[in-house]
Protein backbone atom coordinates (compact mmCIF):
# COMPACT_ATOMS: atom_id res chain seq x y z
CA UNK A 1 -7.65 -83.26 -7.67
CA UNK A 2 -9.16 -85.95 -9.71
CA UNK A 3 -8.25 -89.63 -8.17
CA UNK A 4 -6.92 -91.10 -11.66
CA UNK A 5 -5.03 -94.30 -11.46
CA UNK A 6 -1.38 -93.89 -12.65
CA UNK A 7 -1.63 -95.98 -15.45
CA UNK A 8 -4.38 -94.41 -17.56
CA UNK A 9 -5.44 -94.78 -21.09
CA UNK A 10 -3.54 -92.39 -23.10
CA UNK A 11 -6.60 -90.25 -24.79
CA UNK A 12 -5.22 -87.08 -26.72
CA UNK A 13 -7.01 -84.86 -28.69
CA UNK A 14 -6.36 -81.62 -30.65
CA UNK A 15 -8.32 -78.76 -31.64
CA UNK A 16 -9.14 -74.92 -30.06
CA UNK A 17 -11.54 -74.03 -27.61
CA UNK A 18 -14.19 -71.20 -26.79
CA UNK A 19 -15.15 -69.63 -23.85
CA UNK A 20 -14.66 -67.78 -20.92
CA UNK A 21 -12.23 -69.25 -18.10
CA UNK A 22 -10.89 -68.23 -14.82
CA UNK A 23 -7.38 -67.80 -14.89
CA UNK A 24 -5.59 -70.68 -13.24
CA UNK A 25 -4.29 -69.43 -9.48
CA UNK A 26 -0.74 -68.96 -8.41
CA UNK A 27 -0.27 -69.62 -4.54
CA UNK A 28 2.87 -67.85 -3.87
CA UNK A 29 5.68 -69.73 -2.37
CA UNK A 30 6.38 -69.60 1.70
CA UNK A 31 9.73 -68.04 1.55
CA UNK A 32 12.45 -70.49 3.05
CA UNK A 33 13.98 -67.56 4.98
CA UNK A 34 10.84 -66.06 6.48
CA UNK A 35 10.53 -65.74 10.29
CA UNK A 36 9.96 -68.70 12.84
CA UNK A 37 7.55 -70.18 14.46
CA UNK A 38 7.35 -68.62 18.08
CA UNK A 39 5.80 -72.29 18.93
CA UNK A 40 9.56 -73.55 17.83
CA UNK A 41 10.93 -71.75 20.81
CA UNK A 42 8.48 -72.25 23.26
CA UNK A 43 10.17 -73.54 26.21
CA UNK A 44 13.77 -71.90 28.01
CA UNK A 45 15.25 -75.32 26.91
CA UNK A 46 14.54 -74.97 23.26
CA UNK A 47 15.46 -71.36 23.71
CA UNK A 48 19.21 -72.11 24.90
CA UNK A 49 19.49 -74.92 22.49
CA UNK A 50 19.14 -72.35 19.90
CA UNK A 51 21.60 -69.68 21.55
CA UNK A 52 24.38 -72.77 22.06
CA UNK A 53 23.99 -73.84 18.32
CA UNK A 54 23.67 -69.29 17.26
CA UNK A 55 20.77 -70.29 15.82
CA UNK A 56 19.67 -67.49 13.04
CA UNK A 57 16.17 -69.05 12.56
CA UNK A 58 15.91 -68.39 16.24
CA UNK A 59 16.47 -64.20 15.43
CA UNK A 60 12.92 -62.71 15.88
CA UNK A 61 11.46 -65.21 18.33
CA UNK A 62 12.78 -64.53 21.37
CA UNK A 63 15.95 -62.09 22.68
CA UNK A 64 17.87 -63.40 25.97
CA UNK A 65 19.83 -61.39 28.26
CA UNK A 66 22.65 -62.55 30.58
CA UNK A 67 23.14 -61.05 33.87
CA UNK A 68 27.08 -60.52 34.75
CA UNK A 69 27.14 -58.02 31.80
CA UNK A 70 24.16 -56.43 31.66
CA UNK A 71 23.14 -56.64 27.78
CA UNK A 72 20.46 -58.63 25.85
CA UNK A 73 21.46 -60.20 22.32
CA UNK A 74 19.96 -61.75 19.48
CA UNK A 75 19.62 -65.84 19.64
CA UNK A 76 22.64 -66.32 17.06
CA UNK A 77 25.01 -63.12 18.65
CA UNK A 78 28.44 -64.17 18.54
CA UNK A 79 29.55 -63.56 21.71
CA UNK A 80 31.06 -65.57 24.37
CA UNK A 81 28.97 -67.80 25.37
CA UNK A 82 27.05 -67.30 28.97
CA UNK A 83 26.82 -69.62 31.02
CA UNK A 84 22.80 -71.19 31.65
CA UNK A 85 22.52 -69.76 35.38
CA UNK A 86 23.17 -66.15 33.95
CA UNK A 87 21.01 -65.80 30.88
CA UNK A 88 17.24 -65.16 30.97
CA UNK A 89 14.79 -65.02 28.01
CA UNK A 90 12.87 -62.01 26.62
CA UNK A 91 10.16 -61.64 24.54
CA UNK A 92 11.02 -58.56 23.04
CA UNK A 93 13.34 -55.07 22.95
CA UNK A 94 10.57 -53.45 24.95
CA UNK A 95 10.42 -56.80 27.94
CA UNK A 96 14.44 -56.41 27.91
CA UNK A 97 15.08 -53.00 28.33
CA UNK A 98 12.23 -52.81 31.02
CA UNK A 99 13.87 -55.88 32.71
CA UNK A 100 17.26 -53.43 32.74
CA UNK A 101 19.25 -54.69 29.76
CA UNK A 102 20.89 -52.26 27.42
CA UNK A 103 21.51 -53.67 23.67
CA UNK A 104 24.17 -55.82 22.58
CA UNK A 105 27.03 -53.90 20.51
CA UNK A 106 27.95 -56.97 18.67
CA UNK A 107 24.66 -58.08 17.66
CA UNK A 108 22.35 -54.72 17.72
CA UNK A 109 19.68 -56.75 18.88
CA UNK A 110 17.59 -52.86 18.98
CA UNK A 111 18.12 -52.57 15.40
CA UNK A 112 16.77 -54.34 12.03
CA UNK A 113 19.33 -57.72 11.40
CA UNK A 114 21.86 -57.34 8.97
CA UNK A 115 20.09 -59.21 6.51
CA UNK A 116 16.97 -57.10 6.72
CA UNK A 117 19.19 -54.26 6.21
CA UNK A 118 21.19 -55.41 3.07
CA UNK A 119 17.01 -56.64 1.59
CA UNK A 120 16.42 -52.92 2.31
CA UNK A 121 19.17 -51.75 0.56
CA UNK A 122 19.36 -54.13 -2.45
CA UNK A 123 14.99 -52.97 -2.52
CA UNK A 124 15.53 -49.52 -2.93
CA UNK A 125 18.62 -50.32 -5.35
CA UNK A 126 15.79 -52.32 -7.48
CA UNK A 127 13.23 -49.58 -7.47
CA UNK A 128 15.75 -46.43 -8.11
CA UNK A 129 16.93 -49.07 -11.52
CA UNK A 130 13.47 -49.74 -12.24
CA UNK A 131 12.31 -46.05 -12.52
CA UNK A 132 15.50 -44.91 -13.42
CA UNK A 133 15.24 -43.76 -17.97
CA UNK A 134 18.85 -44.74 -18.09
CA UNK A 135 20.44 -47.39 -16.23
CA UNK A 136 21.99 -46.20 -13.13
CA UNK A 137 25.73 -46.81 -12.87
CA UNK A 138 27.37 -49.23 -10.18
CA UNK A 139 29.28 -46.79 -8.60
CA UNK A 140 26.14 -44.31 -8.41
CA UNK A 141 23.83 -47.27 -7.15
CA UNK A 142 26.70 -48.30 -4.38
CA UNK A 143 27.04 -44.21 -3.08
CA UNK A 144 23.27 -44.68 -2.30
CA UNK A 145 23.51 -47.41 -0.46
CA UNK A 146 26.87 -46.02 1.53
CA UNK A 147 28.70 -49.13 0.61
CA UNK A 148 31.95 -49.34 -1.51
CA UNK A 149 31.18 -50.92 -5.28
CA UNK A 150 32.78 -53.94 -4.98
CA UNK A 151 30.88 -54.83 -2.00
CA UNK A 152 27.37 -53.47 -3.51
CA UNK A 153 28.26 -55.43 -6.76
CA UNK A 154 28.65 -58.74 -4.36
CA UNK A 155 25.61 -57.86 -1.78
CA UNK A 156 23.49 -57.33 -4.77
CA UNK A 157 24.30 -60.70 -6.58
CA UNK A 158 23.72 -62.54 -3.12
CA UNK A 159 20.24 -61.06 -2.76
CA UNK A 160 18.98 -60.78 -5.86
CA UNK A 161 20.82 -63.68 -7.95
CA UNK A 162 21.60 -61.08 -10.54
CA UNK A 163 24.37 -58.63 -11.00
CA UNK A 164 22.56 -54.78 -11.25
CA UNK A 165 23.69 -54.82 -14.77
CA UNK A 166 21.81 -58.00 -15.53
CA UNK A 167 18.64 -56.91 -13.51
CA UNK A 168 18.72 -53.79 -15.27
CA UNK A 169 18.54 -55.84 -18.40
CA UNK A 170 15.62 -57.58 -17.46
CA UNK A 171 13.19 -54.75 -16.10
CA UNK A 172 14.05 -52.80 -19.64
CA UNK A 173 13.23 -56.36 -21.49
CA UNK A 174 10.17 -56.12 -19.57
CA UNK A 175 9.31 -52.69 -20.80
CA UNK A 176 9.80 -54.07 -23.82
CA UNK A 177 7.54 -56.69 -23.86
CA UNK A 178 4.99 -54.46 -22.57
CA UNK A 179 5.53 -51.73 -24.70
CA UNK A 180 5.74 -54.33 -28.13
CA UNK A 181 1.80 -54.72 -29.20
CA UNK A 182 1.55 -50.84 -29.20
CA UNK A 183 4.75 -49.88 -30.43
CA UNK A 184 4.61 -48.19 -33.67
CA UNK A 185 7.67 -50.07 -34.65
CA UNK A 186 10.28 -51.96 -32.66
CA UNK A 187 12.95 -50.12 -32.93
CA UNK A 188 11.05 -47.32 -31.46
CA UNK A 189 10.00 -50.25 -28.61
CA UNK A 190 13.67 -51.24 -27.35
CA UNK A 191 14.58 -47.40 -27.41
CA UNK A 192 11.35 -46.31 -25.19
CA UNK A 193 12.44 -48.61 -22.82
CA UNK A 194 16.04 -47.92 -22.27
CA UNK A 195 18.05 -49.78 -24.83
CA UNK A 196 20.61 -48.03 -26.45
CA UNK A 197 22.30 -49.96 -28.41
CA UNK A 198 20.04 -52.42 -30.64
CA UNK A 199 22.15 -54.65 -31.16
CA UNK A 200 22.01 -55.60 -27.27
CA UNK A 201 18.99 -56.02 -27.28
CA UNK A 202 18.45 -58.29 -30.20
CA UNK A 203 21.46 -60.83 -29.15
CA UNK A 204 18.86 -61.46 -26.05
CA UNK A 205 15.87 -61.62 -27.81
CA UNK A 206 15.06 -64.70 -28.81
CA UNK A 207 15.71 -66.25 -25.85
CA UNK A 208 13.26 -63.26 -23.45
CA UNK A 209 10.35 -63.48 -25.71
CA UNK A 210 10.58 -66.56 -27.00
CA UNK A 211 10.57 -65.46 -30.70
CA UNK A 212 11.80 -62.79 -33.36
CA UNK A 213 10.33 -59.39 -31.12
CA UNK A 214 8.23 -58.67 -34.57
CA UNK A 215 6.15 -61.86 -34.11
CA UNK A 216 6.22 -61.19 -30.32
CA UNK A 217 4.65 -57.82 -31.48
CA UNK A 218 2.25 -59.06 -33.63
CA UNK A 219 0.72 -61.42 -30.84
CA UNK A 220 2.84 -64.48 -31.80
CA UNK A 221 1.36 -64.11 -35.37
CA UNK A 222 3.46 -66.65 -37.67
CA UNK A 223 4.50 -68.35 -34.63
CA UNK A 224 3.50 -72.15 -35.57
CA UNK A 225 2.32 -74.08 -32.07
CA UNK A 226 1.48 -77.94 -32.36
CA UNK A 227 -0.44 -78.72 -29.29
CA UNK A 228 -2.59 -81.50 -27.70
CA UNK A 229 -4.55 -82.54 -24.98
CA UNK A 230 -4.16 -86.27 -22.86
CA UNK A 231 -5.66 -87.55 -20.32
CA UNK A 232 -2.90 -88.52 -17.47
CA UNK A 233 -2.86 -90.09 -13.81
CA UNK A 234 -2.98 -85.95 -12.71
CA UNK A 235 -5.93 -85.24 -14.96
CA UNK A 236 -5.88 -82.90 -17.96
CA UNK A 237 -2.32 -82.96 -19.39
CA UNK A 238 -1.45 -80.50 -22.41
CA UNK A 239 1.46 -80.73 -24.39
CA UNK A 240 2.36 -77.87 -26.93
CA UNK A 241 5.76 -77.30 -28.57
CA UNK A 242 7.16 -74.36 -31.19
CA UNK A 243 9.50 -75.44 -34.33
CA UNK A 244 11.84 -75.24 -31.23
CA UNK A 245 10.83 -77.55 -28.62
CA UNK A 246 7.98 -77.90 -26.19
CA UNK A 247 7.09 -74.53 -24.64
CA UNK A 248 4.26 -75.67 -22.54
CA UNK A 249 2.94 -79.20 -20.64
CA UNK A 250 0.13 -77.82 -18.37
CA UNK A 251 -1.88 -80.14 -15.69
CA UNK A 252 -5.75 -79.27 -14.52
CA UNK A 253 -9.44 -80.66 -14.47
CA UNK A 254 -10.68 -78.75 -17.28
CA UNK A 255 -9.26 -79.28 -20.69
CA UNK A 256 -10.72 -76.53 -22.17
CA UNK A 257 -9.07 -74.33 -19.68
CA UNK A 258 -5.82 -75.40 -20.52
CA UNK A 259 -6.44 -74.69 -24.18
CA UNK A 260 -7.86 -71.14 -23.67
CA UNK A 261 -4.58 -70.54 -21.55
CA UNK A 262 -2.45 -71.42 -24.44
CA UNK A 263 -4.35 -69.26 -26.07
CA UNK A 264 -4.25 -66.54 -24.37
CA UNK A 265 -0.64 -66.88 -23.76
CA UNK A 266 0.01 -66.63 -27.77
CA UNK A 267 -3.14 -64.59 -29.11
CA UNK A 268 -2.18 -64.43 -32.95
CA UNK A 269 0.12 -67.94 -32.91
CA UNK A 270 -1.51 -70.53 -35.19
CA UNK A 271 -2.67 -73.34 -32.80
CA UNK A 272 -2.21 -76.57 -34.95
CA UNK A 273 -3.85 -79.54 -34.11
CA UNK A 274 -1.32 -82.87 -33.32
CA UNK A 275 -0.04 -84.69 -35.96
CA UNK A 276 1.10 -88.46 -36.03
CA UNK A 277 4.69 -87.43 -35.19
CA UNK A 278 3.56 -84.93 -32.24
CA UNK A 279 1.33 -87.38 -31.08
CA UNK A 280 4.16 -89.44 -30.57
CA UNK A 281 5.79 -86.63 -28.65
CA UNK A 282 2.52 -86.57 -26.48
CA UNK A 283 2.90 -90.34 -25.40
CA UNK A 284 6.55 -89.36 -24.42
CA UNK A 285 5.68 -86.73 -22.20
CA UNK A 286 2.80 -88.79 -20.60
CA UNK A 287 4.87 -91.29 -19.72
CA UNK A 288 7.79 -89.21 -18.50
CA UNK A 289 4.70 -87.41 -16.21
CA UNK A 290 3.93 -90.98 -14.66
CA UNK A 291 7.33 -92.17 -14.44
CA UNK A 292 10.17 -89.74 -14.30
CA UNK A 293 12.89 -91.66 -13.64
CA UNK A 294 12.61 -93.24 -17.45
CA UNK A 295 13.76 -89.35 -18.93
CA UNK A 296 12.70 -86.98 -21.54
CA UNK A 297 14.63 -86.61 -24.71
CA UNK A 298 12.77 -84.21 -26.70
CA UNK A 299 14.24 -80.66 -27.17
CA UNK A 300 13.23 -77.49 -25.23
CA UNK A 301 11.55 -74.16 -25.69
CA UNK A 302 12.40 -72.60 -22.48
CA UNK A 303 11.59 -69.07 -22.17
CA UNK A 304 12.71 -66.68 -19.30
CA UNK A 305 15.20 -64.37 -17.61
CA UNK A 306 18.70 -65.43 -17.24
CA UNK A 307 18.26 -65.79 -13.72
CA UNK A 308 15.07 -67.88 -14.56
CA UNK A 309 16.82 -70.14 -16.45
CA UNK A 310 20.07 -70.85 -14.12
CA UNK A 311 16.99 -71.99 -11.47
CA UNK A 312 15.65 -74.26 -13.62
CA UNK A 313 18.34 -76.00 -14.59
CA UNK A 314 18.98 -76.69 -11.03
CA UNK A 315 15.50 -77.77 -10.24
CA UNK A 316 16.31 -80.46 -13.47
CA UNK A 317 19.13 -82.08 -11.10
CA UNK A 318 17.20 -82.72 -8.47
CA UNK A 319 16.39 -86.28 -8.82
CA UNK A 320 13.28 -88.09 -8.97
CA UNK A 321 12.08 -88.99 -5.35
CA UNK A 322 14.44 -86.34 -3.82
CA UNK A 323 13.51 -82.69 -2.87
CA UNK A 324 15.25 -79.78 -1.86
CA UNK A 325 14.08 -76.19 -0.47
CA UNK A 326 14.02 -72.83 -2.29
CA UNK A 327 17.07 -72.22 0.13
CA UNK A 328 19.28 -74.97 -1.10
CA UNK A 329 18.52 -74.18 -5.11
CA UNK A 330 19.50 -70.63 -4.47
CA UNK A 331 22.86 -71.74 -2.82
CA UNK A 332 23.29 -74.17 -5.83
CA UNK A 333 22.96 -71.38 -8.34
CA UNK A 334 25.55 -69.50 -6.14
CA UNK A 335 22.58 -67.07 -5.06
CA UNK A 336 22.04 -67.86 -1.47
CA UNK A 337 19.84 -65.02 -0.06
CA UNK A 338 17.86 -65.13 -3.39
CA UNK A 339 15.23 -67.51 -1.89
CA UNK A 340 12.10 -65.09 -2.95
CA UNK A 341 13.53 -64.86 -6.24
CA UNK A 342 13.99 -68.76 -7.18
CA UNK A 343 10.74 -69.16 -5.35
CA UNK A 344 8.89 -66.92 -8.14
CA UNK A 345 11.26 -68.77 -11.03
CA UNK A 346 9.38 -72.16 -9.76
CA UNK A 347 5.71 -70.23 -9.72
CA UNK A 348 6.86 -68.67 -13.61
CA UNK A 349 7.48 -72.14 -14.79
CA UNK A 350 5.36 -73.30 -17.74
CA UNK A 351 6.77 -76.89 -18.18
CA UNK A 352 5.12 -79.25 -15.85
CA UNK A 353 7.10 -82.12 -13.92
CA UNK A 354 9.48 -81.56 -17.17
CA UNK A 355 10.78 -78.65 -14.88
CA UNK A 356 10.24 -80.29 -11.79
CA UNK A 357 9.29 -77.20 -9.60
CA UNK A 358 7.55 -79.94 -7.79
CA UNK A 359 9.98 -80.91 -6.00
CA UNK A 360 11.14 -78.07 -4.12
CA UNK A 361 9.74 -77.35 -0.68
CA UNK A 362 10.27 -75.31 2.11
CA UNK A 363 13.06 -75.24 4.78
CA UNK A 364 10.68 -77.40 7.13
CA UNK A 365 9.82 -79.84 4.11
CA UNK A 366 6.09 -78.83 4.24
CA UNK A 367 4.68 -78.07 0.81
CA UNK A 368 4.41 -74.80 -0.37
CA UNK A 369 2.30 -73.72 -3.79
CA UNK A 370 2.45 -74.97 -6.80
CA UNK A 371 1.49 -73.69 -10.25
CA UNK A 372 -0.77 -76.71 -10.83
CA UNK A 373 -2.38 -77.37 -7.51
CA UNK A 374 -1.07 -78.98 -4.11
CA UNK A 375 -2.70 -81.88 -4.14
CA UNK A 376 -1.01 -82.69 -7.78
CA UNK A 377 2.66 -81.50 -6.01
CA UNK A 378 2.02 -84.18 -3.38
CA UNK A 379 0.51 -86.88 -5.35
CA UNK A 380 4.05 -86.47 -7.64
CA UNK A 381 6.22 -86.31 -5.00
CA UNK A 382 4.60 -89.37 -3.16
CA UNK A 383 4.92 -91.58 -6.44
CA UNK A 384 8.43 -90.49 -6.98
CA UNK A 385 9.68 -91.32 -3.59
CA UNK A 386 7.80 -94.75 -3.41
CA UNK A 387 9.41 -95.98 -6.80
CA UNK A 388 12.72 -94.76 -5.55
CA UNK A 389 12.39 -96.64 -2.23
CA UNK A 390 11.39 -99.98 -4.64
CA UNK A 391 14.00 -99.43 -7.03
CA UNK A 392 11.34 -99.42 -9.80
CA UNK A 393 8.99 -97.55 -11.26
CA UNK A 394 5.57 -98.76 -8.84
CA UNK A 395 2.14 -98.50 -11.18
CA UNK A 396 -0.13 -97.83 -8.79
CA UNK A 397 -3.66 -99.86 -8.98
């Protein structure tokens, strides 16, 4: 990342670009739930501080066993608990069972964790609705999984952050948006991919693709985008907005790139260079980009899933200089085993700091990817959190 001071000269220009350019990279978020560190439970005493305080993080690493009754258990099993002379620590199913432990029958320790089991179940849910020509019904979806409705219907929502209705929704508005560039018409589009009722479909439109689904067909073609390129404390900064509100501030080193990705994003939109009054717009976002904590008023063009939407929302109350993990913003949007899914709403996001994806982070508070580079994630979070700890917004020399 470029070493810019954070109080740069505010250079914007407009125009298109030419040119080949590599794609900008996604890392893919560490998921907040994933499994532990082995090195986290490395010695017996960090082992029984994890089965005293049933531990789930702890599930995976290690398996103890405790020798009046004979069984092994998971780290978090609910059981009495042992006491410290009887238990000893196992490796694994196989170093248990050889030691002469038999299983748990509260925990199941010899079987997948619950959670791994309802992921299973709410994954082959997904894939039957995906493949599925007409949406499968709840009751149909819950049979499969040997589970009663209501409680698929709730499992399903926790995992996913979706209801299957609403999921279903969204894989047959992405058929759509596939399907719209080739479609001989559009009507013919929403049908070929499920709809049956247009009218559904087109109260949901606007707000999946962004635009009426003929101009989305046509490549964006009549869509009107005002864009412009600055140059800010993170490097190339590009600020483009629809007659609705900005759809797109974008960070990198190469300010062509940035302009061939807007491009590429809207193929047939007419790019229009800044006027006076976007210009003014620019400065705005600049200056929110260096100093957060003085707000954005300008209006919005945010485009994405429902579900996409509810996580943004909640990354915009996270406050500047604060953070919180893909685990916490999925329990704020009522969601709380969604953690995959609200980390790929942060990697989808096309509105830079404006969004602030930046400022979620995994369970252990290490970074995880960003859209627009590490180093830019930590250089943002580092200048939020020392002009919190001042009280004032710190310029940096």
């Amino acid at each position: 990342m470029p070493n810019h001071p954070m109080n740069p000269e505010h250079r914007s220009r407009s125009g298109s670009a030419a040119g080949p350019r590599d794609a900008p990279g996604r890392a893919r978020p560490a998921p907040a739930n994933g499994r532990p560190a082995v090195s986290r439970y490395a010695s017996d005493d960090a082992k029984w501080a994890a089965v005293v305080a049933r531990d789930k993080q702890a599930d995976g690493a290690f398996l103890y066993s405790v020798r009046t009754t004979g069984v092994y258990c998971r780290a978090s099993c609910g059981a009495r608990l042992a006491r410290r002379e009887n238990v000893a620590f196992h490796a694994d199913r196989a170093a248990a069972e050889r030691a002469g432990f038999r299983p748990c029958k509260r925990c199941k320790p010899d079987q997948d964790a619950l959670d791994a089991r309802h992921a299973a179940l709410v994954t082959t849910a997904c894939r039957h609705i995906e493949t599925a020509e007409v949406p499968p019904r709840l009751e149909a979806l819950a049979a499969e999984a040997g589970l009663s409705p209501h409680y698929f219907h709730r499992l399903f929502r926790a995992v996913t952050g979706v209801t299957p209705r609403a999921y279903a929704n969204a894989r047959r508005a992405e058929r759509v948006r596939d399907a719209l560039p080739a479609a001989e018409s559009v009507t013919s589009a929403f049908y070929d991919a499920g709809f049956n009722s247009n009218g559904r479909f087109y109260a949901n439109a606007d707000a999946l693709l962004g635009m009426k689904p003929a101009a989305f067909r046509a490549g964006g073609q009549a869509e009107s985008i005002r864009f412009a390129v600055a140059q800010s404390a993170l490097g190339a900064l590009l600020v483009a907005a629809t007659s609705r509100g900005l759809c797109a501030v974008s960070l990198g080193d190469d300010p062509e790139a940035l302009v061939k990705e807007l491009q590429d994003r809207f193929p047939k939109a007419e790019l229009v260079g800044a006027d006076a009054a976007f210009e003014r717009w620019v400065a705005q976002v600049v200056g929110f980009v260096e100093s957060p904590r003085v707000g954005l008023s300008l209006p919005l063009d945010v485009r994405g899933t429902a579900f996409q939407q509810r996580v943004w929302e909640a990354l915009r109350d996270v406050p500047a200089g604060q953070t919180a993990s893909y685990a916490q913003i999925a329990a704020r949007i009522g969601a709380p085993r969604a953690v995959r899914a609200v980390a790929q709403a942060c990697a989808a996001n096309t509105l830079a700091v404006v969004i602030p994806c930046h400022r979620i982070v995994r369970t252990d508070g290490a970074l995880s990817g960003y859209r627009w580079g590490v180093e830019r994630k930590r250089a943002l979070l580092t200048h939020e959190r020392m002009a919190r700890e001042d009280g004032v917004e710190k310029e940096t020399p």
